[in-house]
N, C-alpha and C. Protein backbone atom coordinates (compact mmCIF):
# COMPACT_ATOMS: atom_id res chain seq x y z
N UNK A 1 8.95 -16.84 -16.51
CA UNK A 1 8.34 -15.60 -16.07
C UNK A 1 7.04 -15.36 -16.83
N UNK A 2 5.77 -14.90 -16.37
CA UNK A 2 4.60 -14.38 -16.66
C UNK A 2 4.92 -13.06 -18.25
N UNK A 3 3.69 -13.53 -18.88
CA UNK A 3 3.97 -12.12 -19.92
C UNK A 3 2.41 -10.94 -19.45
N UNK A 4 1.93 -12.40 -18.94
CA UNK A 4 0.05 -11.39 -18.20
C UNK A 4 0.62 -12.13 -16.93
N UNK A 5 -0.16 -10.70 -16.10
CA UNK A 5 -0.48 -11.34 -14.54
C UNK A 5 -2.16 -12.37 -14.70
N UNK A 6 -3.10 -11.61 -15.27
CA UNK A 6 -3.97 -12.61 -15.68
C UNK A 6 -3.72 -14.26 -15.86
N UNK A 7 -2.30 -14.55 -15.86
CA UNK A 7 -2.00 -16.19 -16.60
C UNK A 7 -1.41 -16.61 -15.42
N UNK A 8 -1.51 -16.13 -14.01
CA UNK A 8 -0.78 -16.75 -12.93
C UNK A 8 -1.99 -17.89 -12.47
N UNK A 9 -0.93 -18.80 -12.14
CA UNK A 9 -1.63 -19.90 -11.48
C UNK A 9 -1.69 -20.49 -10.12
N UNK A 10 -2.55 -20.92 -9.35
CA UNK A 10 -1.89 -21.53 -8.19
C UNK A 10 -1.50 -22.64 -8.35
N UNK A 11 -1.62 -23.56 -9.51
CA UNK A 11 -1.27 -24.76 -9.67
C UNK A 11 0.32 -24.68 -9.61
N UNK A 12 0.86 -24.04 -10.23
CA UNK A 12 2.43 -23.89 -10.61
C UNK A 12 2.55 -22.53 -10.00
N UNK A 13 2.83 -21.94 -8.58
CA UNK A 13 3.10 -20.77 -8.20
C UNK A 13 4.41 -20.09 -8.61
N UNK A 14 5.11 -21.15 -8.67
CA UNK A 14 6.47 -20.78 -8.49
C UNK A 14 7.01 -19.87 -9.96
N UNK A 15 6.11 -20.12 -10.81
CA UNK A 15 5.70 -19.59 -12.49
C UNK A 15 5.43 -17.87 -12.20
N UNK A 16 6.47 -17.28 -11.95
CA UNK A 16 6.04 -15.68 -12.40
C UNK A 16 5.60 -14.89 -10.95
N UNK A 17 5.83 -15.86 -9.58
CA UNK A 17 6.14 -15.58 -8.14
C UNK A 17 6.94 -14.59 -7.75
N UNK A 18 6.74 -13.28 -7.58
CA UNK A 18 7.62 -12.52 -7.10
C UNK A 18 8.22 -12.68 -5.59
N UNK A 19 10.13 -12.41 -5.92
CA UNK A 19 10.35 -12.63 -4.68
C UNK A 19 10.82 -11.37 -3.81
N UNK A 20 10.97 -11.89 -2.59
CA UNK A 20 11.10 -10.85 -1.31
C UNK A 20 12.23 -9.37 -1.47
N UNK A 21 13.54 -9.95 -2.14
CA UNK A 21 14.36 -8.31 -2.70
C UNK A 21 13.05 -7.93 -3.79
N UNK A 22 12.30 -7.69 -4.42
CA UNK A 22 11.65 -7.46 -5.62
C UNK A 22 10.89 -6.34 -5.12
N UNK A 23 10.07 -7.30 -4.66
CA UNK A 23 9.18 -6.41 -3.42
C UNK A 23 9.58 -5.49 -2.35
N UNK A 24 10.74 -5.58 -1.98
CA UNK A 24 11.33 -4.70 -0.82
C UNK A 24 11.36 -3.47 -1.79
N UNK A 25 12.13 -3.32 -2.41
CA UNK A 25 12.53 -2.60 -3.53
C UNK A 25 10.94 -1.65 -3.88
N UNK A 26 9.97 -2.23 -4.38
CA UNK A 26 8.93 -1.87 -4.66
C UNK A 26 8.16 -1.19 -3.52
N UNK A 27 8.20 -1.39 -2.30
CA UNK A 27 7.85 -1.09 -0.88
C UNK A 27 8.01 0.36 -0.36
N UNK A 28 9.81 0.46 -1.02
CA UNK A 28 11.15 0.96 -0.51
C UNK A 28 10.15 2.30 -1.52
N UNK A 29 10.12 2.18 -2.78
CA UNK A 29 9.60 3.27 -3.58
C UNK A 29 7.69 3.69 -3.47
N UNK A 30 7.31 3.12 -2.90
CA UNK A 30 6.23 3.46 -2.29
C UNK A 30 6.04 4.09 -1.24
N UNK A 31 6.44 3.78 -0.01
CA UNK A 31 6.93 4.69 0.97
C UNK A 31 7.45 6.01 1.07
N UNK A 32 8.84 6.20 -0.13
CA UNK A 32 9.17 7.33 -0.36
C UNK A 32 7.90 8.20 -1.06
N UNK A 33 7.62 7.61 -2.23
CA UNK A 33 6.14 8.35 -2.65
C UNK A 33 5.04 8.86 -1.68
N UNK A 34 5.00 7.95 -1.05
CA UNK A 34 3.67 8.52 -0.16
C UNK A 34 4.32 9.81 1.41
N UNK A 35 5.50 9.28 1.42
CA UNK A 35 6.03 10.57 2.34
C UNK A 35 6.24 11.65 1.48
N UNK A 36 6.48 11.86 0.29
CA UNK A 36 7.09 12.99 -0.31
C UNK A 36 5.05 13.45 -0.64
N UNK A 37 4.23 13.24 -1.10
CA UNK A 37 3.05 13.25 -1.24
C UNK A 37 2.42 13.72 0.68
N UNK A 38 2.55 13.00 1.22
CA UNK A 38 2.22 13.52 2.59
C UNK A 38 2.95 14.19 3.22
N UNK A 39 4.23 15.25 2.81
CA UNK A 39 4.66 16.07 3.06
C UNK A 39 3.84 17.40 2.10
N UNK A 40 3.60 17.26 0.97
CA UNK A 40 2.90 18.52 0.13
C UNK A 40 1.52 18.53 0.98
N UNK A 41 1.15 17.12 1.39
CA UNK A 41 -0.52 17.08 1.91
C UNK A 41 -0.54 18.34 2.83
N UNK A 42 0.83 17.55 4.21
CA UNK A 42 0.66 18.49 5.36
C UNK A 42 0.97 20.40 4.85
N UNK A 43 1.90 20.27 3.79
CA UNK A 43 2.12 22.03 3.60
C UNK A 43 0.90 22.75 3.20
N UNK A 44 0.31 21.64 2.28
CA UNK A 44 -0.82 22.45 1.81
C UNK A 44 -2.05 22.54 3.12
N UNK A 45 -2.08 21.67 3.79
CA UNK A 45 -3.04 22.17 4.69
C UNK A 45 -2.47 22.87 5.68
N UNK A 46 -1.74 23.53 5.99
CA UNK A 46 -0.81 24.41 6.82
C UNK A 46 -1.63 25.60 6.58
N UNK A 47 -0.92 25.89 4.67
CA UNK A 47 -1.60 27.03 3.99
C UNK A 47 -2.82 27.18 4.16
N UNK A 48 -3.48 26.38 3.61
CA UNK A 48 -4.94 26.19 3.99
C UNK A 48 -5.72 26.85 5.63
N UNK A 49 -5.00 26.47 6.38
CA UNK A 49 -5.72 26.48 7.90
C UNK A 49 -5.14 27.96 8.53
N UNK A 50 -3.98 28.24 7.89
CA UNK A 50 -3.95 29.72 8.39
C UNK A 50 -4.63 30.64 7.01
N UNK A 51 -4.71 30.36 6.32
CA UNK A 51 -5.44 31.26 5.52
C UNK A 51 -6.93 31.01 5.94
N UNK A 52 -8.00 30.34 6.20
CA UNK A 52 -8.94 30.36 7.12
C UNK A 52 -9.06 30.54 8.73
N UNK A 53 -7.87 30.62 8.89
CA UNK A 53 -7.92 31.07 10.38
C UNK A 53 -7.49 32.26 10.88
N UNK A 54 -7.03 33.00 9.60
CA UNK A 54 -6.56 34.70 9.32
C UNK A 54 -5.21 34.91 9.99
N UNK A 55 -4.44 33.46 9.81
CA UNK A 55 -3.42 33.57 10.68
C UNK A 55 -3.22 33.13 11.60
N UNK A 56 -4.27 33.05 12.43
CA UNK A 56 -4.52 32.99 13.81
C UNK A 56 -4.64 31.17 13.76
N UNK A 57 -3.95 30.05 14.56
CA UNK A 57 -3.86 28.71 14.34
C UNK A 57 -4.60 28.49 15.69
N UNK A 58 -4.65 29.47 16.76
CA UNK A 58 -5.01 29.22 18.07
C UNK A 58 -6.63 29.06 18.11
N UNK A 59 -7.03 27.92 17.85
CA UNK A 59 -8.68 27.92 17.98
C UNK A 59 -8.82 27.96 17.22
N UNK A 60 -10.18 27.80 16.60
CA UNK A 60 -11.09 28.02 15.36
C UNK A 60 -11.02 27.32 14.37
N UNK A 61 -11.91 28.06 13.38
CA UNK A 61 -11.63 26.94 11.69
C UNK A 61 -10.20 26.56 11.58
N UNK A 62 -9.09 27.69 11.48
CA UNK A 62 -8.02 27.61 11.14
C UNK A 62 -7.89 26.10 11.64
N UNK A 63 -7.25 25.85 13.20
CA UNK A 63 -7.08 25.01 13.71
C UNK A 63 -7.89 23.78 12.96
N UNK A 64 -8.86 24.18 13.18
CA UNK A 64 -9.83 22.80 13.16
C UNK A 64 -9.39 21.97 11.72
N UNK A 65 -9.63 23.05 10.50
CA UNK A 65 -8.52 22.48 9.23
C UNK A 65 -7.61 22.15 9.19
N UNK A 66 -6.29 22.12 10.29
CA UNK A 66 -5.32 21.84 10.30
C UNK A 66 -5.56 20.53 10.91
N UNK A 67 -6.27 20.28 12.12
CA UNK A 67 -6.57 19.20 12.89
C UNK A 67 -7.11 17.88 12.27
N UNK A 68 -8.00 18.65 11.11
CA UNK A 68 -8.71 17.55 10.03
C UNK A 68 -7.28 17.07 9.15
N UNK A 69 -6.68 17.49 8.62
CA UNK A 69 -5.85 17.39 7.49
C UNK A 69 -4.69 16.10 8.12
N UNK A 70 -4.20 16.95 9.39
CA UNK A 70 -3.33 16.20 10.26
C UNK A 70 -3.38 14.89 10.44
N UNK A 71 -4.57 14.48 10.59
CA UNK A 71 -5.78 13.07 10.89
C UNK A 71 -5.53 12.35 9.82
N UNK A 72 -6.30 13.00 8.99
CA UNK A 72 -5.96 12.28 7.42
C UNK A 72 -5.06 12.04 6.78
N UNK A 73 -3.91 12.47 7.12
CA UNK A 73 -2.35 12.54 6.14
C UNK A 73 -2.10 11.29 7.04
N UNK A 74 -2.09 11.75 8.59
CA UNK A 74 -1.17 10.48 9.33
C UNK A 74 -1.69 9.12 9.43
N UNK A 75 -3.32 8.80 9.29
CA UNK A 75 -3.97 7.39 9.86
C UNK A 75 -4.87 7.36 8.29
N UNK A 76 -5.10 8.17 7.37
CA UNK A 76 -5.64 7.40 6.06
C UNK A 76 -4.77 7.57 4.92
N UNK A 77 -4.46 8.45 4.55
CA UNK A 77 -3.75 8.94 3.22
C UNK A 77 -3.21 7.60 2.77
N UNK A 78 -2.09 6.89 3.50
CA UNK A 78 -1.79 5.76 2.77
C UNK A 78 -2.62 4.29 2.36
N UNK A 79 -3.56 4.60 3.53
CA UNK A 79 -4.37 3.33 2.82
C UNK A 79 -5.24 3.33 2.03
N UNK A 80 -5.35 4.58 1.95
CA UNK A 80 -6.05 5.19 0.66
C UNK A 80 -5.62 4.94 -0.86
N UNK A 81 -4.46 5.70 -1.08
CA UNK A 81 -3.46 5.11 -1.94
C UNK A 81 -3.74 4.25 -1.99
N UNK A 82 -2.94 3.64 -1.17
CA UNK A 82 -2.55 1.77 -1.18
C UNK A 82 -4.13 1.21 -2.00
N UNK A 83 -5.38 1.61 -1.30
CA UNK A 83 -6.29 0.95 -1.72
C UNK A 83 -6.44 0.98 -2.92
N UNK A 84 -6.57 2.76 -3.81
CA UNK A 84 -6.94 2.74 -5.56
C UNK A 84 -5.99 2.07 -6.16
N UNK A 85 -4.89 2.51 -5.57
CA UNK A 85 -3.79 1.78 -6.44
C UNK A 85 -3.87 0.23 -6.85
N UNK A 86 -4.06 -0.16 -5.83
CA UNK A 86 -4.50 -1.78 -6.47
C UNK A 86 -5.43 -1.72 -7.19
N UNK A 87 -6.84 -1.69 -6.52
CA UNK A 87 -7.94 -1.48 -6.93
C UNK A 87 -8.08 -1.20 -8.70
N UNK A 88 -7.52 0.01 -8.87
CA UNK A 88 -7.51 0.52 -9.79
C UNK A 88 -6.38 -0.22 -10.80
N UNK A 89 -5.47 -0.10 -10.67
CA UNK A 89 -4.45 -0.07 -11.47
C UNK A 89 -3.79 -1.65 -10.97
N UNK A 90 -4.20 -2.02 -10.01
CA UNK A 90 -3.50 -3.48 -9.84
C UNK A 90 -2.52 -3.91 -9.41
N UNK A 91 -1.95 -2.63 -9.06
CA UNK A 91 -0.20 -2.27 -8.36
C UNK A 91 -0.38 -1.41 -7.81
N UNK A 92 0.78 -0.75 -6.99
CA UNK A 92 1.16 0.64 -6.85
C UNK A 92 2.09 1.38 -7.80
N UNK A 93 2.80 2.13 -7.41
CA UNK A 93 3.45 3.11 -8.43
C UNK A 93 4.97 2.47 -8.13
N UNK A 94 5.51 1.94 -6.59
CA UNK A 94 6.70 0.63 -6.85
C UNK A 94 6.45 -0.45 -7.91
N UNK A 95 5.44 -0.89 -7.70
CA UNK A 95 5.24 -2.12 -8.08
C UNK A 95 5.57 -2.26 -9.78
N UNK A 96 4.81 -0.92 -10.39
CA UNK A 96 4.79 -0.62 -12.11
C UNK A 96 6.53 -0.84 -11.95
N UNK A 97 7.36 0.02 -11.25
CA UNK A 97 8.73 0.13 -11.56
C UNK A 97 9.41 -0.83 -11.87
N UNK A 98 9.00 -1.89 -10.79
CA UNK A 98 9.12 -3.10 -10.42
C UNK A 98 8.81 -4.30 -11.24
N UNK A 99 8.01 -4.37 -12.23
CA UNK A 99 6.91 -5.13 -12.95
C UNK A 99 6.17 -6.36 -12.23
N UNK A 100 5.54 -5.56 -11.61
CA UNK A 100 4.90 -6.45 -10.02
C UNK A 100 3.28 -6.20 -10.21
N UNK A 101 2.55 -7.27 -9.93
CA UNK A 101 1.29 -7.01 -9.82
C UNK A 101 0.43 -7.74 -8.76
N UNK A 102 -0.51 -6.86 -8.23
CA UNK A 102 -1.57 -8.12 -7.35
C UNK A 102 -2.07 -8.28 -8.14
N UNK A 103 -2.49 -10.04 -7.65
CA UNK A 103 -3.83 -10.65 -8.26
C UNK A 103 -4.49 -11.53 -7.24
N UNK A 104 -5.24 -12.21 -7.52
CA UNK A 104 -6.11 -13.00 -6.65
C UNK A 104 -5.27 -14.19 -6.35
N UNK A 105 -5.06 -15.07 -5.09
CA UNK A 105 -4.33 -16.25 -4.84
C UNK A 105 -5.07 -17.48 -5.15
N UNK A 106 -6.54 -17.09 -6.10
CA UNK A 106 -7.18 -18.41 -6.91
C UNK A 106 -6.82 -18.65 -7.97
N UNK A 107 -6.44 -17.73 -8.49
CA UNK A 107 -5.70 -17.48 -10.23
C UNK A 107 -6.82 -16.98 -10.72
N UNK A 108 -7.65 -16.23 -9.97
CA UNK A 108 -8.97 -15.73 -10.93
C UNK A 108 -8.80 -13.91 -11.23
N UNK A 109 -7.64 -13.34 -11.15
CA UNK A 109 -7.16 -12.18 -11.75
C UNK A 109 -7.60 -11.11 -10.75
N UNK A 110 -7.86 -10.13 -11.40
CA UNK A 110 -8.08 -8.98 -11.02
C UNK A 110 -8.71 -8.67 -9.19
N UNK A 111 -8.19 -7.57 -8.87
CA UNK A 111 -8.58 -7.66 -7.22
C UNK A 111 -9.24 -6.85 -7.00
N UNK A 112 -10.88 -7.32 -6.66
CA UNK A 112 -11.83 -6.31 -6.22
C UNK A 112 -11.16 -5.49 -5.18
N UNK A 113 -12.84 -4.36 -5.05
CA UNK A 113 -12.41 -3.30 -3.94
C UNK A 113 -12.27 -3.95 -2.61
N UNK A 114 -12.75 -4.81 -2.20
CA UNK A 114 -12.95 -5.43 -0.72
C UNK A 114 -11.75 -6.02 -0.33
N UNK A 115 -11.24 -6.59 -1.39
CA UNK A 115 -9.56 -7.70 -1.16
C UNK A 115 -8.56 -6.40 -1.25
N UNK A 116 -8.84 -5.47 -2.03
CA UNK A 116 -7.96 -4.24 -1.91
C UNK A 116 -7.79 -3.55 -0.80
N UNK A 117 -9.05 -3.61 -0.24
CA UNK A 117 -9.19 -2.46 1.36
C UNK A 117 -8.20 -3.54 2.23
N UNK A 118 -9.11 -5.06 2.38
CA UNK A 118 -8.01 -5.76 3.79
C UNK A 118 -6.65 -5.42 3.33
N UNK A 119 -6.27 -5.40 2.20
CA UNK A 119 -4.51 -5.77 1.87
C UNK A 119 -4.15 -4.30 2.21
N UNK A 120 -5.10 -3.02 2.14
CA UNK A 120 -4.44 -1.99 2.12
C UNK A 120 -3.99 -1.45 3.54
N UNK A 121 -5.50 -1.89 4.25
CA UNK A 121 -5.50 -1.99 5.77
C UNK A 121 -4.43 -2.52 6.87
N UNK A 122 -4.34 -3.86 6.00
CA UNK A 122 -3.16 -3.93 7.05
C UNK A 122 -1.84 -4.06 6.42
N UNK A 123 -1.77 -3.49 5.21
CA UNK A 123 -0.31 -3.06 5.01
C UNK A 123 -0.46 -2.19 4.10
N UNK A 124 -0.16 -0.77 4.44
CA UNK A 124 0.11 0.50 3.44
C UNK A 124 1.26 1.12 4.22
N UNK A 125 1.97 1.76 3.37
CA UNK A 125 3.46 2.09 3.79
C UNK A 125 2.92 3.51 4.60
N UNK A 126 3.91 4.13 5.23
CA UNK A 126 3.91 5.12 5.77
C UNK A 126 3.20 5.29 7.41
N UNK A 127 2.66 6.13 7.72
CA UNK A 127 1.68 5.46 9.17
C UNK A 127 0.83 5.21 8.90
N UNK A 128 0.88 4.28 9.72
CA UNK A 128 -0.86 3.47 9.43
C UNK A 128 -1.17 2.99 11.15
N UNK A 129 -1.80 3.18 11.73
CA UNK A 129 -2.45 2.22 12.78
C UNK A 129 -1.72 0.85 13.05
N UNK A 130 -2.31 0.11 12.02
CA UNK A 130 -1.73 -1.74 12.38
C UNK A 130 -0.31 -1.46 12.35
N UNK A 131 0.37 -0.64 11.21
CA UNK A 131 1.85 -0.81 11.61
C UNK A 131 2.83 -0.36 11.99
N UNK A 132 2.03 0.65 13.29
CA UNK A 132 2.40 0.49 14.28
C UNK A 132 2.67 -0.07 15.29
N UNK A 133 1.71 -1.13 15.22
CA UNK A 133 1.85 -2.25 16.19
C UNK A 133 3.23 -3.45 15.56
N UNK A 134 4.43 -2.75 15.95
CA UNK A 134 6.14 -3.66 15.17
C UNK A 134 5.65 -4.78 15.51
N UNK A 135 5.57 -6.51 16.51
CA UNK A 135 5.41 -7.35 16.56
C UNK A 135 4.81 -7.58 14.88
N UNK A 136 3.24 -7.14 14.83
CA UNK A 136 2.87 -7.12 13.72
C UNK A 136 3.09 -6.79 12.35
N UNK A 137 3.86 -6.18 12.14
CA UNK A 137 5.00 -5.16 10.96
C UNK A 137 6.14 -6.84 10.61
N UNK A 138 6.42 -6.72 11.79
CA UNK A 138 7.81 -7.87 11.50
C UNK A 138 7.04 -9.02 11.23
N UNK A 139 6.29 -9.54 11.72
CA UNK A 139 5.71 -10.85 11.46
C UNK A 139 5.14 -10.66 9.38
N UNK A 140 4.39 -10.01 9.58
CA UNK A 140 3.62 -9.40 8.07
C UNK A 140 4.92 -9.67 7.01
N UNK A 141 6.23 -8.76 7.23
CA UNK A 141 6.51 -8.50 6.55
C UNK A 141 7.67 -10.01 6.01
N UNK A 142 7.83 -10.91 7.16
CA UNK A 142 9.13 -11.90 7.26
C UNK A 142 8.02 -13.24 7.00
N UNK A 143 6.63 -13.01 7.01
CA UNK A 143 6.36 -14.47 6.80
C UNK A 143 6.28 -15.05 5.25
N UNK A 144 6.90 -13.80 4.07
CA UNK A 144 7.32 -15.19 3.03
C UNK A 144 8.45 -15.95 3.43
N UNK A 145 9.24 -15.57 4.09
CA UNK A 145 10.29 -16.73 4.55
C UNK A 145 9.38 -18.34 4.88
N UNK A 146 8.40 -17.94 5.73
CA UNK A 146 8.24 -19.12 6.18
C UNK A 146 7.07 -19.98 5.01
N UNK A 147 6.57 -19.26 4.50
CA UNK A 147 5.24 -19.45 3.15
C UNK A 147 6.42 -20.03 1.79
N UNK A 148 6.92 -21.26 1.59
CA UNK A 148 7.75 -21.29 0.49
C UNK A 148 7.22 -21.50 -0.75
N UNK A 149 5.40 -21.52 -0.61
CA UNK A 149 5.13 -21.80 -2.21
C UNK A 149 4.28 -20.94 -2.87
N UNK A 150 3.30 -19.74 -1.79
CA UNK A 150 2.79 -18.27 -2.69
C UNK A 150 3.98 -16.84 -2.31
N UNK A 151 4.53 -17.38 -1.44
CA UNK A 151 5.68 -16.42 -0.73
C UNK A 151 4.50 -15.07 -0.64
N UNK A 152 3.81 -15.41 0.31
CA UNK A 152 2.98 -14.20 0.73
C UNK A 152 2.73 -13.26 2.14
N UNK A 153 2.78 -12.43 2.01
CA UNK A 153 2.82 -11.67 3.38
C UNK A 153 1.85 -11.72 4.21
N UNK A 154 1.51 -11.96 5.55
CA UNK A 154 0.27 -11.84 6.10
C UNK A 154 -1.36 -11.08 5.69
N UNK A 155 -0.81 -10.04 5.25
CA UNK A 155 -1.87 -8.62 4.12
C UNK A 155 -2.04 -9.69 2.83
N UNK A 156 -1.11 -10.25 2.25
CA UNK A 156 -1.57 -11.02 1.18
C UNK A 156 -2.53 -11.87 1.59
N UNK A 157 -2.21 -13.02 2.52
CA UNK A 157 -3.10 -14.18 3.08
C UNK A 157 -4.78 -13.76 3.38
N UNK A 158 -4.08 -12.43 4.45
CA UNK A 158 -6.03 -11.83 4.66
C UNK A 158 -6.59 -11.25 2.99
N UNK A 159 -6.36 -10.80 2.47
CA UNK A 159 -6.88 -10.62 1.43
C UNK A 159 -7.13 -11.19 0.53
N UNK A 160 -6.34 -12.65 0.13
CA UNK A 160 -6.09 -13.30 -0.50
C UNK A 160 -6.07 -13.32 -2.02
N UNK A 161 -4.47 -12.56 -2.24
CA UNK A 161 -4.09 -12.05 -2.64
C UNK A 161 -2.72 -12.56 -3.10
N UNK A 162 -2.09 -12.35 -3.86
CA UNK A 162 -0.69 -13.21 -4.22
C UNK A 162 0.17 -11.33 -5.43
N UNK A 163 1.66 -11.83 -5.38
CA UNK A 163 2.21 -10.83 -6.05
C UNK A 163 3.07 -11.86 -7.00
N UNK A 164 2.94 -10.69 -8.67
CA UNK A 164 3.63 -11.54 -9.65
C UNK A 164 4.50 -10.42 -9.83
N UNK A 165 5.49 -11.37 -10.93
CA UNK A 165 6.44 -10.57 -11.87
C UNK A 165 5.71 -10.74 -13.27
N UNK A 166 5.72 -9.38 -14.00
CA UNK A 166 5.66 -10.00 -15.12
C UNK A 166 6.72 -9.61 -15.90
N UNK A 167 7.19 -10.02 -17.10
CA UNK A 167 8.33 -9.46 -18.07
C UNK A 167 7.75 -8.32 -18.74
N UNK A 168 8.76 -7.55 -18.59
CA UNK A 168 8.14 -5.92 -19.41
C UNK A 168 8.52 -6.39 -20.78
């Protein structure tokens, strides 16, 4: 097992390779996060849109704040997340639980903003656009089965991108 994600290799993948229960698990607690988070989103803009709309939700700012908020909770909020979180921190908030990290599938570490957006794009938990489209969801999510030596998910491949364990 890895003691840095920095020390993963593609030469020897199989060295500190996180596998598929690991990640489910890590997924499983991301999801819940971002619904319990996009449930305060939607209350607070509730509050928000009738307190500018004087109550009144029928027409107007009110509405229109609610309409904006609505948009954003359901088709960005998570890939948003999804994006700093890597970006930033190199995981998500499963992943820390988890001792899981992205890195690059060259072994050259850390994952810019650009490899962060594709990976976030087409896979961030909660609604998202692409995964909605299930064909695509199931394929994404079942092709480390068929990948036996970065065990990577389709979002990994486009981004190119790989997930470790490291030992806490």
């Amino acid at each position: 097992m890895l003691t840095d994600p920095g020390r993963w290799s593609p030469h020897h993948p199989e060295v500190g390779r996180a596998e598929m229960g690991v990640r489910f698990v890590a997924r499983f607690v991301d999801t819940f996060a971002v619904g319990c988070l996009w449930y305060a989103m939607m209350l607070l803009g509730t509050l928000v849109s009738v307190a500018i709309g004087g109550g009144d939700m029928d027409g107007g700012p009110g509405e229109i704040a609610f309409m904006v908020t609505a948009v954003f909770n359901f088709f960005l909020l998570a890939i948003v997340l999804e994006w700093l979180q890597v970006r930033l921190w190199g995981r998500s908030v499963g992943k820390i639980m988890m001792g899981l990290w992205v890195v690059r599938s060259d072994g050259s570490g850390r994952v810019k903003a650009g490899r962060a957006f594709v990976r976030a794009l087409l896979y961030a938990p909660g609604v998202n656009p692409v995964n909605l489209l299930l064909p695509w969801s199931l394929t994404n999510v079942l092709w480390p089965l068929r990948d036996k030596t970065l065990r990577q998910c389709l979002h990994d491949k486009a981004a190119g991108t790989v997930v470790v364990q490291v030992r806490r």
